[in-house]
Protein backbone atom coordinates (compact mmCIF):
# COMPACT_ATOMS: atom_id res chain seq x y z
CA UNK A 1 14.43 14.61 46.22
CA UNK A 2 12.69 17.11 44.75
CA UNK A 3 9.46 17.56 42.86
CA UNK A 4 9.28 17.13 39.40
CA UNK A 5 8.71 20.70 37.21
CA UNK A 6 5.69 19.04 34.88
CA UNK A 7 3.04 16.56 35.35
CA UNK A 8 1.41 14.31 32.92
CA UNK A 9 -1.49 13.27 33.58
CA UNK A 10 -3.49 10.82 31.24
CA UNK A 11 -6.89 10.17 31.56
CA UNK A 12 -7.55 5.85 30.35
CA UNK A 13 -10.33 4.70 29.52
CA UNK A 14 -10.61 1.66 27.13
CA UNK A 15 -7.46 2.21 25.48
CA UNK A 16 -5.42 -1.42 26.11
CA UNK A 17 -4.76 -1.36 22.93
CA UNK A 18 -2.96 2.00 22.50
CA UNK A 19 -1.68 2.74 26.35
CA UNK A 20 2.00 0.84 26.44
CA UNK A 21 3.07 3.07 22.82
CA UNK A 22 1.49 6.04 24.68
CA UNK A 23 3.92 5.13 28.06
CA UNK A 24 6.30 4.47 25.82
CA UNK A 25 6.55 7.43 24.12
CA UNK A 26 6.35 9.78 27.12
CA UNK A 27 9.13 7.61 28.60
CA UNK A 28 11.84 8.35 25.33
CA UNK A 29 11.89 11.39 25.74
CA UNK A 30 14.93 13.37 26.31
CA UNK A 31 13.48 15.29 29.03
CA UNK A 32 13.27 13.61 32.29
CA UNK A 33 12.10 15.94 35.05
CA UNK A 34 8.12 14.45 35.13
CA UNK A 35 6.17 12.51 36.80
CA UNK A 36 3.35 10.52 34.82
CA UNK A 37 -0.22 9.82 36.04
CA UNK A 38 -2.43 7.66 34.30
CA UNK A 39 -6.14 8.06 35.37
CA UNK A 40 -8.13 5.21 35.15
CA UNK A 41 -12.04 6.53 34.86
CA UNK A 42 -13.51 2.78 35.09
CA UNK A 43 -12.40 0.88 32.52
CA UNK A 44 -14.00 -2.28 31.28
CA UNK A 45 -10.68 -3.73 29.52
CA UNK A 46 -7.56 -4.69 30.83
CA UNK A 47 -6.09 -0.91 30.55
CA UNK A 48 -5.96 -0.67 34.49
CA UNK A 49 -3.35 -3.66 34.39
CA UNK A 50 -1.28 -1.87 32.14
């Protein structure tokens, strides 16, 4: 398997509220060759669940 060509990386930080449309959106796209990494700097809410 090989490496994916682009990396998203997404720093989260209090954002429960807005972080599944965010996944959500990176996930329709057409283009498929990515990896996603969310970053989770400490949050206080339940965005590290997510």
């Amino acid at each position: 398997m090989e490496k994916p060509i682009i990396s998203i990386i997404i720093p989260v930080y209090n954002v429960q509220n807005y972080l599944p449309r965010c996944v959500d959106s990176i996930l329709a796209q057409s283009f498929k060759d990515f990896e996603l990494i969310l970053v989770d700097d400490g949050s206080t809410d339940a965005s590290r669940f997510i």
